[in-house]
C-alpha atoms as a PDB file:
ATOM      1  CA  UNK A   1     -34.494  -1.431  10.011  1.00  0.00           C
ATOM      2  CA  UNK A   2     -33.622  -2.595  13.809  1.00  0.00           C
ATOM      3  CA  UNK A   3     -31.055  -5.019  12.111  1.00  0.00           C
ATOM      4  CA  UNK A   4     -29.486  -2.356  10.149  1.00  0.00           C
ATOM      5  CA  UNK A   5     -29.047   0.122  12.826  1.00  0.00           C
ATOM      6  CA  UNK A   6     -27.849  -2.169  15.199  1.00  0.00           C
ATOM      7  CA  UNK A   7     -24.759  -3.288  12.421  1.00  0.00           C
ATOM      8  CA  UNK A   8     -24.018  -0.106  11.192  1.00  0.00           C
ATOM      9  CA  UNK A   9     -24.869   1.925  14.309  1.00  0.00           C
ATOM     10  CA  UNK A  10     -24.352   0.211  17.298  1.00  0.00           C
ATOM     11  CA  UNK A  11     -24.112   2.754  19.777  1.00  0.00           C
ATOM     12  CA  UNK A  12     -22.529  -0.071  22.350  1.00  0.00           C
ATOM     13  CA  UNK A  13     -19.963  -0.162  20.029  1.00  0.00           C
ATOM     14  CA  UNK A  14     -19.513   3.253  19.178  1.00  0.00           C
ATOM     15  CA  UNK A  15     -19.406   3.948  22.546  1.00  0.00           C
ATOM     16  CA  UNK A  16     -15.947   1.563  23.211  1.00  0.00           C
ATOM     17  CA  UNK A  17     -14.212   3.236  19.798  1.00  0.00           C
ATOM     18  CA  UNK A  18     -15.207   6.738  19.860  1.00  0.00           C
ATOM     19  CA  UNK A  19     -12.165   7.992  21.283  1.00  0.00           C
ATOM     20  CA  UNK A  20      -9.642   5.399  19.237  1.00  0.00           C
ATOM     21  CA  UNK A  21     -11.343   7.026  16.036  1.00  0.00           C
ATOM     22  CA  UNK A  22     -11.033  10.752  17.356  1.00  0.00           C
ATOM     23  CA  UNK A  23      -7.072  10.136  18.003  1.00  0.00           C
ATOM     24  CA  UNK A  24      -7.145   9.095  14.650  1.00  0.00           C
ATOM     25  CA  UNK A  25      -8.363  12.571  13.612  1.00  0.00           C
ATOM     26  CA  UNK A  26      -5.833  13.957  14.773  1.00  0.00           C
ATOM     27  CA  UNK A  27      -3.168  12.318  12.818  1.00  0.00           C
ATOM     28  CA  UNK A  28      -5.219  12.932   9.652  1.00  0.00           C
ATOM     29  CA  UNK A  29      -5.602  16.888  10.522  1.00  0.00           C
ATOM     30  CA  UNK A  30      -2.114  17.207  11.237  1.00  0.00           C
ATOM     31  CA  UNK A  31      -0.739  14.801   8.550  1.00  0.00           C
ATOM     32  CA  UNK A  32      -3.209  16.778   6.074  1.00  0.00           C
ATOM     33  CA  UNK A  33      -2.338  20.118   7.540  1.00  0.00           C
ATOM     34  CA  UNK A  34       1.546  18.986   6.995  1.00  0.00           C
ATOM     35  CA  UNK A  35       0.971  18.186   3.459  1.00  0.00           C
ATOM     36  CA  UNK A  36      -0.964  21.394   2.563  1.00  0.00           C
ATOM     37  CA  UNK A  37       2.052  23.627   3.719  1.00  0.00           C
ATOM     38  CA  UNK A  38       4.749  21.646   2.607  1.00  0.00           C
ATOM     39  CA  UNK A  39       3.705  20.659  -0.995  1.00  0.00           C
ATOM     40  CA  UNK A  40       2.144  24.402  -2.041  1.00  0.00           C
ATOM     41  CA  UNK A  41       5.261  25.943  -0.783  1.00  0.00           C
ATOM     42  CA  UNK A  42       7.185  23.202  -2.544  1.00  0.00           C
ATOM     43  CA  UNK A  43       5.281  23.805  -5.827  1.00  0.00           C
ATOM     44  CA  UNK A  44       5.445  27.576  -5.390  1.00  0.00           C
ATOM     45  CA  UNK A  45       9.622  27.597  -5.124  1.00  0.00           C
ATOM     46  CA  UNK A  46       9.610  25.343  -8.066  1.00  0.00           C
ATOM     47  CA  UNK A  47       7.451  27.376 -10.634  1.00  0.00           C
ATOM     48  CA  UNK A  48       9.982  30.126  -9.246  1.00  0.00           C
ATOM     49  CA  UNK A  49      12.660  28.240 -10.608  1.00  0.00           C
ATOM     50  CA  UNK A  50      10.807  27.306 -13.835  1.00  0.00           C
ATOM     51  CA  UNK A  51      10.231  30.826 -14.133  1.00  0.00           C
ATOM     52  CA  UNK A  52      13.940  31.621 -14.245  1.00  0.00           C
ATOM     53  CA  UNK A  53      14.175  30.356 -17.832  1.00  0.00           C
ATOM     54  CA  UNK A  54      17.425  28.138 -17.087  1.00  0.00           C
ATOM     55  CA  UNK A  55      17.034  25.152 -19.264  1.00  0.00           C
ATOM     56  CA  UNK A  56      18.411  22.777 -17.004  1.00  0.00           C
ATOM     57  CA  UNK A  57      16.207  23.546 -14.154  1.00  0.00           C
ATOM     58  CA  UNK A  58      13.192  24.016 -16.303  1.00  0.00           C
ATOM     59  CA  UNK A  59      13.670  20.305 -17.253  1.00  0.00           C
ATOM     60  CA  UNK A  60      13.992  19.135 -14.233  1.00  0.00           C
ATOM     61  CA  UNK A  61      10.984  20.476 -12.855  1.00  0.00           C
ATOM     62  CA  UNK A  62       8.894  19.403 -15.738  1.00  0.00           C
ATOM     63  CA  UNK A  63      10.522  16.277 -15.211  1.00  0.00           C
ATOM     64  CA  UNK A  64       9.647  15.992 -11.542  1.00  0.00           C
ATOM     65  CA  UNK A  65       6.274  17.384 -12.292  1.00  0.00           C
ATOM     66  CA  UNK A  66       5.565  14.780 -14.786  1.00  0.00           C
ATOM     67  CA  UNK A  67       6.461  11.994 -13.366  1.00  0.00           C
ATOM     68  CA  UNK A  68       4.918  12.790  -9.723  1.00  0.00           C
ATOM     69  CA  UNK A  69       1.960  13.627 -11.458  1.00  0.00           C
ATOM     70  CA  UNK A  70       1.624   9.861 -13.421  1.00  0.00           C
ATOM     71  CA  UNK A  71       2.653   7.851 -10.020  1.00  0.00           C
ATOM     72  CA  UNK A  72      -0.181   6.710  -8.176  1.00  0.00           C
ATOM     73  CA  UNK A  73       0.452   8.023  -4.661  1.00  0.00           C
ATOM     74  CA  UNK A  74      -0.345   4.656  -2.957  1.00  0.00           C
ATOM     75  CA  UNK A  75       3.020   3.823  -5.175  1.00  0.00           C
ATOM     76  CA  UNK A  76       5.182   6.265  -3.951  1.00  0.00           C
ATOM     77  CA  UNK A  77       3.764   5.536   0.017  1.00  0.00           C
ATOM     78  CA  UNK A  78       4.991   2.402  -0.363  1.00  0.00           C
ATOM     79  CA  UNK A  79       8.115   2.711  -2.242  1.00  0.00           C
ATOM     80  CA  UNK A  80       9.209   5.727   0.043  1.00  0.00           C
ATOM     81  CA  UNK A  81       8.313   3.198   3.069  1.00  0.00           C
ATOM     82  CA  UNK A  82       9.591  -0.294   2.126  1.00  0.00           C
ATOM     83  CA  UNK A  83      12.387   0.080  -0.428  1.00  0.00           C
ATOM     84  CA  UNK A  84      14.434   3.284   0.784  1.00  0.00           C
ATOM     85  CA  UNK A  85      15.388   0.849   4.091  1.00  0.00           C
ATOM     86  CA  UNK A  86      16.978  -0.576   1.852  1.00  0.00           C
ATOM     87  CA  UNK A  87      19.196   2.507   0.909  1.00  0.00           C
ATOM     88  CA  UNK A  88      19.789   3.203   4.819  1.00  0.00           C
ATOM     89  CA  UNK A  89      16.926   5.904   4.565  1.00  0.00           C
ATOM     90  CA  UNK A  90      14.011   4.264   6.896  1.00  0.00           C
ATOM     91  CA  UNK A  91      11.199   6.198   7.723  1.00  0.00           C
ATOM     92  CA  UNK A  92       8.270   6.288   9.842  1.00  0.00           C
ATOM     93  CA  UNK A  93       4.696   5.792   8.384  1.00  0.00           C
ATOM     94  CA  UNK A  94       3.785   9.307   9.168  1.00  0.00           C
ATOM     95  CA  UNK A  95       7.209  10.502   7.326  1.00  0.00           C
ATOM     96  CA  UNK A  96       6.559   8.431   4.377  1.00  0.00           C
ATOM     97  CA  UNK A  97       3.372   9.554   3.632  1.00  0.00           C
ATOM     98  CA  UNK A  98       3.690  12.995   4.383  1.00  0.00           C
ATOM     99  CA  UNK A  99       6.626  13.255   2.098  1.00  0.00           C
ATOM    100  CA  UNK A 100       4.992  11.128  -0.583  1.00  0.00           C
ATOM    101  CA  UNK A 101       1.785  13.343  -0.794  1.00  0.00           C
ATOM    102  CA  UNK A 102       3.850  16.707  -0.366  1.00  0.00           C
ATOM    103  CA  UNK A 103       5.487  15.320  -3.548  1.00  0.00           C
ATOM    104  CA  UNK A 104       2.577  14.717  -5.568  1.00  0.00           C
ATOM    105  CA  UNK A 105       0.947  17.650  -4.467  1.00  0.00           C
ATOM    106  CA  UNK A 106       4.160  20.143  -5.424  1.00  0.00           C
ATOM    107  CA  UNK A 107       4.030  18.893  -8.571  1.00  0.00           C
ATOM    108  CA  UNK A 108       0.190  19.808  -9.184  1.00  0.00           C
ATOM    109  CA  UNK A 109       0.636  23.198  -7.404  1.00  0.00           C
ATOM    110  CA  UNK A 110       3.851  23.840  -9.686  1.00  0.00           C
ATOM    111  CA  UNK A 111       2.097  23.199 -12.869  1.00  0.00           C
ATOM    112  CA  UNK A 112      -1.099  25.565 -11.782  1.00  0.00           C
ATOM    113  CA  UNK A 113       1.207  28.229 -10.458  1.00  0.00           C
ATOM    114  CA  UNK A 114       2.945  28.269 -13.569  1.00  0.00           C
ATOM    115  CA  UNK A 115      -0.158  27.811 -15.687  1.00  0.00           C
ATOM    116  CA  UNK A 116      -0.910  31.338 -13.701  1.00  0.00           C
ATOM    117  CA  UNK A 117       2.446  32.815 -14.684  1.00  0.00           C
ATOM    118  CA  UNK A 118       2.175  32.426 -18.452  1.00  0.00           C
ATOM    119  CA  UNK A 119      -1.551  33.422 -18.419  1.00  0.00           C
ATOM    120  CA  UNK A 120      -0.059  36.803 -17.384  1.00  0.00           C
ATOM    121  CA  UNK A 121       0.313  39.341 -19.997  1.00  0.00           C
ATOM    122  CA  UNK A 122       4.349  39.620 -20.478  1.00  0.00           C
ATOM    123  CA  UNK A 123       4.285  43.350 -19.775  1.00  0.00           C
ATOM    124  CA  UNK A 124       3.175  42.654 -16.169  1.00  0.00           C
ATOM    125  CA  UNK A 125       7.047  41.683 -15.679  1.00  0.00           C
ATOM    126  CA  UNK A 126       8.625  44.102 -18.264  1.00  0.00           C
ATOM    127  CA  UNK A 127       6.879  47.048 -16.870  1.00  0.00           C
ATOM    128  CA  UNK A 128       7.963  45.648 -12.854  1.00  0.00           C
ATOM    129  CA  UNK A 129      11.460  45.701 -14.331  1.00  0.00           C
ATOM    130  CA  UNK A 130      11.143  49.202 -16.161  1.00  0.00           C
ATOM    131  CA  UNK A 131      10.753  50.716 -12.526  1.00  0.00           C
ATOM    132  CA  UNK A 132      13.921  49.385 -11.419  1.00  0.00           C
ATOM    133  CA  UNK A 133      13.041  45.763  -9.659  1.00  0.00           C
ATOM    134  CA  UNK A 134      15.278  43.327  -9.895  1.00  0.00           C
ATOM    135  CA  UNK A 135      13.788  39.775 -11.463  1.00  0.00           C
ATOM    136  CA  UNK A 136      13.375  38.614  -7.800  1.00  0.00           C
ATOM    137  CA  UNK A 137      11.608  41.298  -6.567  1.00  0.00           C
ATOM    138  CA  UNK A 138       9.018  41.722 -10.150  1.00  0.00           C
ATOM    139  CA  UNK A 139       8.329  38.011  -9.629  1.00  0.00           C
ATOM    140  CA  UNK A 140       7.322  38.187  -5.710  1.00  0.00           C
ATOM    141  CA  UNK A 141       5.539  41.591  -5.708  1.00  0.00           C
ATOM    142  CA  UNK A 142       3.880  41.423  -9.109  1.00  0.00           C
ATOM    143  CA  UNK A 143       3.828  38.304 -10.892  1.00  0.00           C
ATOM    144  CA  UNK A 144       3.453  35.952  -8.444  1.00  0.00           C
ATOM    145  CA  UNK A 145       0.100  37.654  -6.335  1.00  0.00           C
ATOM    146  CA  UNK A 146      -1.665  37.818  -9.415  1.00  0.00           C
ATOM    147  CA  UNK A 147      -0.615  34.384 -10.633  1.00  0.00           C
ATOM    148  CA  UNK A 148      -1.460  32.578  -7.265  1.00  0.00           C
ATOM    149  CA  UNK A 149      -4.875  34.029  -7.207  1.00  0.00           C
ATOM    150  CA  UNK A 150      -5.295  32.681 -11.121  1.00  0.00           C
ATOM    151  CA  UNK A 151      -4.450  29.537  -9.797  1.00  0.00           C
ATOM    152  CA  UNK A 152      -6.679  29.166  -6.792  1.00  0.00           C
ATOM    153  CA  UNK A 153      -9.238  27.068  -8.707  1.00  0.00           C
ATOM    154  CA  UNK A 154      -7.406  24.346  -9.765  1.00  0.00           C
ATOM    155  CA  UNK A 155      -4.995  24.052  -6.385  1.00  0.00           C
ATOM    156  CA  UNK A 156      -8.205  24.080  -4.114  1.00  0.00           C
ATOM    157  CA  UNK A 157      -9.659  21.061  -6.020  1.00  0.00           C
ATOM    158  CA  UNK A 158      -6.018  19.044  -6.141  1.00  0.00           C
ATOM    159  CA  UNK A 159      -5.691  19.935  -2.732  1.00  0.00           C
ATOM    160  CA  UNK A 160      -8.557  18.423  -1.026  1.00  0.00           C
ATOM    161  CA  UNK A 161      -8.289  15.771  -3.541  1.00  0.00           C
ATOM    162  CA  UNK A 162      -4.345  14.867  -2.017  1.00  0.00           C
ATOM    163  CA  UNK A 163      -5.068  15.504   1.212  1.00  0.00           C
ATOM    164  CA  UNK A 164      -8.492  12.918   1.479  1.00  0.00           C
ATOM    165  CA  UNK A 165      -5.487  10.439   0.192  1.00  0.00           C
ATOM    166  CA  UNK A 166      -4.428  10.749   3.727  1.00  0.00           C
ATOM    167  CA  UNK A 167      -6.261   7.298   4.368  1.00  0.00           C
ATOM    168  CA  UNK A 168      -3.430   5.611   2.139  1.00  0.00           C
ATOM    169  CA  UNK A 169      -1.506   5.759   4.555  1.00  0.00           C
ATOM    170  CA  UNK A 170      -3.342   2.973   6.522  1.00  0.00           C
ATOM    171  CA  UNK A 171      -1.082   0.804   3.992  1.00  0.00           C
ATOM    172  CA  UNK A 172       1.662   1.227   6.090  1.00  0.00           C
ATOM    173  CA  UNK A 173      -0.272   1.226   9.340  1.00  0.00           C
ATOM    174  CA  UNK A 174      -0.439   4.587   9.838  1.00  0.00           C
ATOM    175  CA  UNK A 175      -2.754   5.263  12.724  1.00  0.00           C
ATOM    176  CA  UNK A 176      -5.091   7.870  10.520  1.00  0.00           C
ATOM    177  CA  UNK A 177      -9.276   7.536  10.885  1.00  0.00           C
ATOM    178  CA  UNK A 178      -9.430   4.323   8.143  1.00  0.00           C
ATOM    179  CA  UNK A 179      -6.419   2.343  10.002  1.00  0.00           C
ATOM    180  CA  UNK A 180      -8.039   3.128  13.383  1.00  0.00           C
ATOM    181  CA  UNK A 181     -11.650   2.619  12.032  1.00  0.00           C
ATOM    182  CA  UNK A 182     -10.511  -0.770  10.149  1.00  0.00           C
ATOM    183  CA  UNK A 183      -8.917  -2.054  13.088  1.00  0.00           C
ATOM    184  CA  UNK A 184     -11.451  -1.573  15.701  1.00  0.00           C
ATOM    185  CA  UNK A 185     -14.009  -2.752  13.084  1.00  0.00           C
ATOM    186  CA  UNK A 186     -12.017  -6.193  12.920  1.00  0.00           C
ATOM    187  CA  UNK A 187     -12.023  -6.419  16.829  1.00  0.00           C
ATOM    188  CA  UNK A 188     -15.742  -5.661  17.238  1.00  0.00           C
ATOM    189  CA  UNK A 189     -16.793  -8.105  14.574  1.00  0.00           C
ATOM    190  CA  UNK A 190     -19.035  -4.809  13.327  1.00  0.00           C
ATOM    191  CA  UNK A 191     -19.119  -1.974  10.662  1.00  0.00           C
ATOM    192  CA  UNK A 192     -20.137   0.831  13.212  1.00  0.00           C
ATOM    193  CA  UNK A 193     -16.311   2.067  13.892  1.00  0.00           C
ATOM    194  CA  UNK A 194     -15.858   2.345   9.980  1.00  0.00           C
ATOM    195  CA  UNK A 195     -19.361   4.508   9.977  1.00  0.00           C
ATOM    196  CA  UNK A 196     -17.765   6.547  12.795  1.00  0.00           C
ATOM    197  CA  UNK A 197     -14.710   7.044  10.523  1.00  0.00           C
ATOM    198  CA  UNK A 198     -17.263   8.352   7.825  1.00  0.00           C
ATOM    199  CA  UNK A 199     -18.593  11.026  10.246  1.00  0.00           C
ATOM    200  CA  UNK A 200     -15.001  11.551  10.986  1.00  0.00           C
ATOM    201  CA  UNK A 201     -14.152  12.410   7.330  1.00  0.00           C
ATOM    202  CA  UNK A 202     -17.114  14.182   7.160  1.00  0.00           C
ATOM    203  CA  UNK A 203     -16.146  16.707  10.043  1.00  0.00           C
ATOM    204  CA  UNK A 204     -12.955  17.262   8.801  1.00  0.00           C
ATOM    205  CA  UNK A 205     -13.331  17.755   4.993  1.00  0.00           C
ATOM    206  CA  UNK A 206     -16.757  19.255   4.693  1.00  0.00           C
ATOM    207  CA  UNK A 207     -15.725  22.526   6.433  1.00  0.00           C
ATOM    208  CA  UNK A 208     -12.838  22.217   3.571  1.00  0.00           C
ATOM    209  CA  UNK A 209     -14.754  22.280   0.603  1.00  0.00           C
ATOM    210  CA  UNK A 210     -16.925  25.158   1.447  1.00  0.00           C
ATOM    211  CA  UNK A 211     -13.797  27.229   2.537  1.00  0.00           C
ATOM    212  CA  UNK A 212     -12.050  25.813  -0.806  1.00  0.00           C
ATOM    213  CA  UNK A 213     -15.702  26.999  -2.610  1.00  0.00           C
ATOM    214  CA  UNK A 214     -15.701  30.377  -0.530  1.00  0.00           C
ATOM    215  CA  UNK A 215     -11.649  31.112  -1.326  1.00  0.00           C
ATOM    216  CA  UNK A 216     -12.580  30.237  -5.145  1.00  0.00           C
ATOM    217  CA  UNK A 217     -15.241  32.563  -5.354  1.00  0.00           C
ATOM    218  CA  UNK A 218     -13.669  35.441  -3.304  1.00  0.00           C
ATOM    219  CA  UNK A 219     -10.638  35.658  -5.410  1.00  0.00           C
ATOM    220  CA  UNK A 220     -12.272  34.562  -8.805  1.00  0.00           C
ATOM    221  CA  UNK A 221     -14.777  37.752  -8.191  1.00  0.00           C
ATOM    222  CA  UNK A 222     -11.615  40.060  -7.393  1.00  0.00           C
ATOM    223  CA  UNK A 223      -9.614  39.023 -10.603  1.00  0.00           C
END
Protein backbone atom coordinates (compact mmCIF):
# COMPACT_ATOMS: atom_id res chain seq x y z
CA UNK A 1 0.00 0.00 0.00
CA UNK A 2 3.08 2.49 0.91
CA UNK A 3 4.44 1.56 -2.65
CA UNK A 4 1.28 2.38 -4.32
CA UNK A 5 0.67 5.65 -2.76
CA UNK A 6 3.97 6.80 -3.10
CA UNK A 7 3.69 6.05 -7.33
CA UNK A 8 0.42 7.18 -7.83
CA UNK A 9 0.31 9.82 -5.08
CA UNK A 10 3.39 11.30 -4.41
CA UNK A 11 2.59 14.36 -2.77
CA UNK A 12 6.48 15.60 -3.46
CA UNK A 13 5.54 15.38 -6.78
CA UNK A 14 2.25 16.71 -6.79
CA UNK A 15 3.48 19.40 -5.02
CA UNK A 16 6.14 20.58 -8.13
CA UNK A 17 3.06 20.02 -10.89
CA UNK A 18 0.06 21.23 -9.22
CA UNK A 19 0.03 24.47 -10.75
CA UNK A 20 1.33 23.19 -14.48
CA UNK A 21 -1.89 20.88 -14.29
CA UNK A 22 -4.29 23.77 -13.02
CA UNK A 23 -3.09 26.07 -16.14
CA UNK A 24 -4.01 23.24 -18.00
CA UNK A 25 -7.59 23.57 -16.70
CA UNK A 26 -7.92 26.42 -17.90
CA UNK A 27 -7.35 25.74 -21.48
CA UNK A 28 -9.74 22.77 -21.22
CA UNK A 29 -12.63 25.08 -19.54
CA UNK A 30 -12.22 27.63 -22.01
CA UNK A 31 -11.51 25.38 -25.07
CA UNK A 32 -14.71 23.31 -23.79
CA UNK A 33 -16.66 26.41 -23.00
CA UNK A 34 -15.66 27.61 -26.78
CA UNK A 35 -16.93 24.50 -28.26
CA UNK A 36 -20.27 24.40 -26.35
CA UNK A 37 -21.27 27.93 -27.76
CA UNK A 38 -19.97 27.68 -31.03
CA UNK A 39 -21.15 24.17 -32.19
CA UNK A 40 -24.99 24.44 -30.55
CA UNK A 41 -25.35 27.75 -32.15
CA UNK A 42 -23.82 26.26 -35.28
CA UNK A 43 -26.24 23.28 -35.20
CA UNK A 44 -29.17 25.51 -34.24
CA UNK A 45 -28.68 27.99 -37.58
CA UNK A 46 -28.36 24.88 -39.57
CA UNK A 47 -31.62 22.94 -38.59
CA UNK A 48 -32.98 26.61 -39.36
CA UNK A 49 -31.89 26.23 -42.71
CA UNK A 50 -32.98 22.57 -43.01
CA UNK A 51 -36.15 23.77 -41.85
CA UNK A 52 -36.56 26.11 -44.81
CA UNK A 53 -37.39 23.18 -47.11
CA UNK A 54 -34.85 24.38 -49.96
CA UNK A 55 -33.53 21.22 -51.42
CA UNK A 56 -30.21 22.35 -51.98
CA UNK A 57 -29.53 23.46 -48.54
CA UNK A 58 -31.33 20.58 -47.00
CA UNK A 59 -28.68 18.39 -48.74
CA UNK A 60 -26.05 20.05 -47.76
CA UNK A 61 -26.70 19.99 -44.25
CA UNK A 62 -27.52 16.37 -44.21
CA UNK A 63 -24.47 16.09 -46.03
CA UNK A 64 -22.35 17.97 -43.52
CA UNK A 65 -24.21 16.29 -40.77
CA UNK A 66 -23.41 12.94 -42.04
CA UNK A 67 -20.23 13.03 -42.72
CA UNK A 68 -19.09 15.06 -39.42
CA UNK A 69 -20.98 12.67 -37.63
CA UNK A 70 -18.89 9.31 -39.21
CA UNK A 71 -15.29 11.21 -38.83
CA UNK A 72 -13.59 10.35 -35.81
CA UNK A 73 -12.76 13.73 -34.27
CA UNK A 74 -9.09 12.81 -33.53
CA UNK A 75 -9.28 12.74 -37.64
CA UNK A 76 -10.50 15.94 -38.26
CA UNK A 77 -7.89 17.51 -35.26
CA UNK A 78 -5.35 16.39 -37.20
CA UNK A 79 -6.34 16.97 -40.68
CA UNK A 80 -7.56 20.60 -39.74
CA UNK A 81 -3.90 20.93 -38.06
CA UNK A 82 -1.35 19.28 -40.41
CA UNK A 83 -2.79 19.26 -43.94
CA UNK A 84 -4.66 22.77 -44.29
CA UNK A 85 -0.76 24.35 -43.99
CA UNK A 86 -0.62 23.00 -46.77
CA UNK A 87 -3.53 25.07 -48.37
CA UNK A 88 -1.97 28.40 -46.74
CA UNK A 89 -4.63 27.98 -43.85
CA UNK A 90 -2.26 27.17 -40.64
CA UNK A 91 -3.69 27.14 -37.43
CA UNK A 92 -2.88 27.03 -33.91
CA UNK A 93 -3.55 23.84 -31.78
CA UNK A 94 -6.17 25.59 -29.81
CA UNK A 95 -7.86 26.79 -33.30
CA UNK A 96 -7.75 23.42 -34.72
CA UNK A 97 -9.37 21.72 -32.18
CA UNK A 98 -11.84 24.08 -31.27
CA UNK A 99 -13.02 24.26 -34.80
CA UNK A 100 -12.81 20.50 -35.28
CA UNK A 101 -15.06 19.69 -32.20
CA UNK A 102 -17.48 22.75 -32.92
CA UNK A 103 -17.87 20.81 -36.20
CA UNK A 104 -18.69 17.55 -34.93
CA UNK A 105 -20.71 18.84 -32.34
CA UNK A 106 -23.04 21.16 -34.92
CA UNK A 107 -23.68 18.34 -36.68
CA UNK A 108 -25.11 16.27 -33.57
CA UNK A 109 -26.97 19.38 -32.26
CA UNK A 110 -28.46 19.89 -35.94
CA UNK A 111 -29.77 16.46 -36.22
CA UNK A 112 -31.45 16.61 -32.46
CA UNK A 113 -32.79 20.07 -33.10
CA UNK A 114 -34.33 18.92 -36.10
CA UNK A 115 -35.35 15.56 -34.68
CA UNK A 116 -37.32 18.22 -32.24
CA UNK A 117 -38.80 20.11 -35.18
CA UNK A 118 -40.50 17.21 -36.94
CA UNK A 119 -41.65 15.68 -33.59
CA UNK A 120 -43.81 18.85 -33.52
CA UNK A 121 -47.31 18.51 -34.55
CA UNK A 122 -47.45 20.53 -38.09
CA UNK A 123 -50.21 22.79 -36.82
CA UNK A 124 -47.80 24.30 -34.24
CA UNK A 125 -46.39 26.28 -37.45
CA UNK A 126 -49.66 26.56 -39.50
CA UNK A 127 -51.55 27.99 -36.66
CA UNK A 128 -48.13 30.64 -35.87
CA UNK A 129 -48.66 31.57 -39.51
CA UNK A 130 -52.61 31.86 -39.35
CA UNK A 131 -51.98 34.86 -36.85
CA UNK A 132 -49.99 36.69 -39.24
CA UNK A 133 -46.08 35.64 -38.47
CA UNK A 134 -43.97 35.51 -41.02
CA UNK A 135 -41.95 31.90 -41.39
CA UNK A 136 -39.05 33.60 -39.48
CA UNK A 137 -40.80 34.78 -36.76
CA UNK A 138 -43.30 31.13 -36.31
CA UNK A 139 -39.96 29.30 -36.33
CA UNK A 140 -38.10 31.50 -33.49
CA UNK A 141 -41.11 32.19 -31.21
CA UNK A 142 -42.93 28.89 -31.57
CA UNK A 143 -41.27 26.12 -33.15
CA UNK A 144 -38.01 26.44 -32.16
CA UNK A 145 -38.61 26.87 -27.91
CA UNK A 146 -40.54 23.89 -27.95
CA UNK A 147 -38.22 21.96 -30.23
CA UNK A 148 -34.97 22.91 -28.26
CA UNK A 149 -36.46 21.79 -25.05
CA UNK A 150 -37.45 18.24 -26.98
CA UNK A 151 -34.02 18.06 -27.75
CA UNK A 152 -32.30 18.71 -24.47
CA UNK A 153 -31.78 14.98 -23.79
CA UNK A 154 -29.90 13.94 -26.48
CA UNK A 155 -27.64 17.41 -26.86
CA UNK A 156 -26.72 17.21 -23.04
CA UNK A 157 -25.33 13.65 -23.49
CA UNK A 158 -23.38 14.57 -27.05
CA UNK A 159 -22.28 17.50 -25.41
CA UNK A 160 -20.35 16.36 -22.52
CA UNK A 161 -19.44 13.50 -24.62
CA UNK A 162 -17.52 16.25 -27.35
CA UNK A 163 -16.40 18.36 -24.98
CA UNK A 164 -14.38 15.41 -22.60
CA UNK A 165 -12.72 14.97 -26.32
CA UNK A 166 -11.00 18.10 -25.36
CA UNK A 167 -7.91 15.85 -24.32
CA UNK A 168 -7.44 15.06 -28.18
CA UNK A 169 -6.11 17.83 -28.54
CA UNK A 170 -2.87 16.80 -26.67
CA UNK A 171 -2.20 15.26 -30.33
CA UNK A 172 -1.20 18.39 -31.46
CA UNK A 173 0.37 19.54 -28.22
CA UNK A 174 -2.21 21.43 -27.05
CA UNK A 175 -1.44 22.46 -23.52
CA UNK A 176 -5.01 20.96 -22.07
CA UNK A 177 -4.89 18.76 -18.48
CA UNK A 178 -3.67 15.24 -20.47
CA UNK A 179 -0.75 17.18 -22.51
CA UNK A 180 0.25 18.98 -19.28
CA UNK A 181 -0.35 15.84 -17.07
CA UNK A 182 1.59 13.52 -19.75
CA UNK A 183 4.38 15.77 -19.91
CA UNK A 184 5.15 16.40 -16.37
CA UNK A 185 4.52 12.64 -15.83
CA UNK A 186 7.50 11.94 -18.37
CA UNK A 187 9.78 14.48 -16.46
CA UNK A 188 9.04 13.10 -12.98
CA UNK A 189 9.58 9.52 -14.01
CA UNK A 190 5.95 9.06 -12.00
CA UNK A 191 2.13 8.58 -12.61
CA UNK A 192 1.05 11.13 -9.83
CA UNK A 193 0.70 14.29 -12.38
CA UNK A 194 -1.58 12.01 -14.66
CA UNK A 195 -3.70 11.15 -11.24
CA UNK A 196 -3.78 14.93 -10.68
CA UNK A 197 -5.14 15.30 -14.25
CA UNK A 198 -7.90 12.71 -13.17
CA UNK A 199 -8.98 14.93 -10.22
CA UNK A 200 -8.71 17.66 -12.72
CA UNK A 201 -11.31 16.05 -15.06
CA UNK A 202 -13.15 15.18 -12.27
CA UNK A 203 -13.65 18.91 -11.04
CA UNK A 204 -14.50 20.08 -14.19
CA UNK A 205 -16.98 17.52 -15.68
CA UNK A 206 -18.70 16.18 -12.62
CA UNK A 207 -20.44 19.52 -11.85
CA UNK A 208 -21.45 19.00 -15.76
CA UNK A 209 -23.26 15.97 -15.64
CA UNK A 210 -25.42 16.76 -12.74
CA UNK A 211 -26.30 20.22 -14.31
CA UNK A 212 -26.75 18.21 -17.78
CA UNK A 213 -29.03 15.56 -15.36
CA UNK A 214 -30.76 18.63 -13.53
CA UNK A 215 -31.45 20.66 -17.13
CA UNK A 216 -32.83 17.13 -18.48
CA UNK A 217 -35.13 16.67 -15.83
CA UNK A 218 -36.32 20.33 -15.44
CA UNK A 219 -37.36 20.65 -18.97
CA UNK A 220 -38.40 16.92 -19.57
CA UNK A 221 -40.97 17.52 -16.43
CA UNK A 222 -42.21 20.92 -18.12
CA UNK A 223 -42.88 19.32 -21.64
Amino acid sequence: MEQFVFTFFNAEIAGRYWQDILRGMGVTVLLSLAVIAAGLLLGLLLAVLRATGQRAATLAVVAFADIMRSLPPLIVIIVLFFAFPYVDLAMSSFTATWLALTLVLAAYAEESIWAGILALPRGQSEAARSTGLSWIQAMAWVVLPQALRMAVPPLTNRVISITKNTALGSVVALSEILNTAQAASSNAGNPTPLMLGAAAYLVIFIPVVLFARWLETRWRWKR
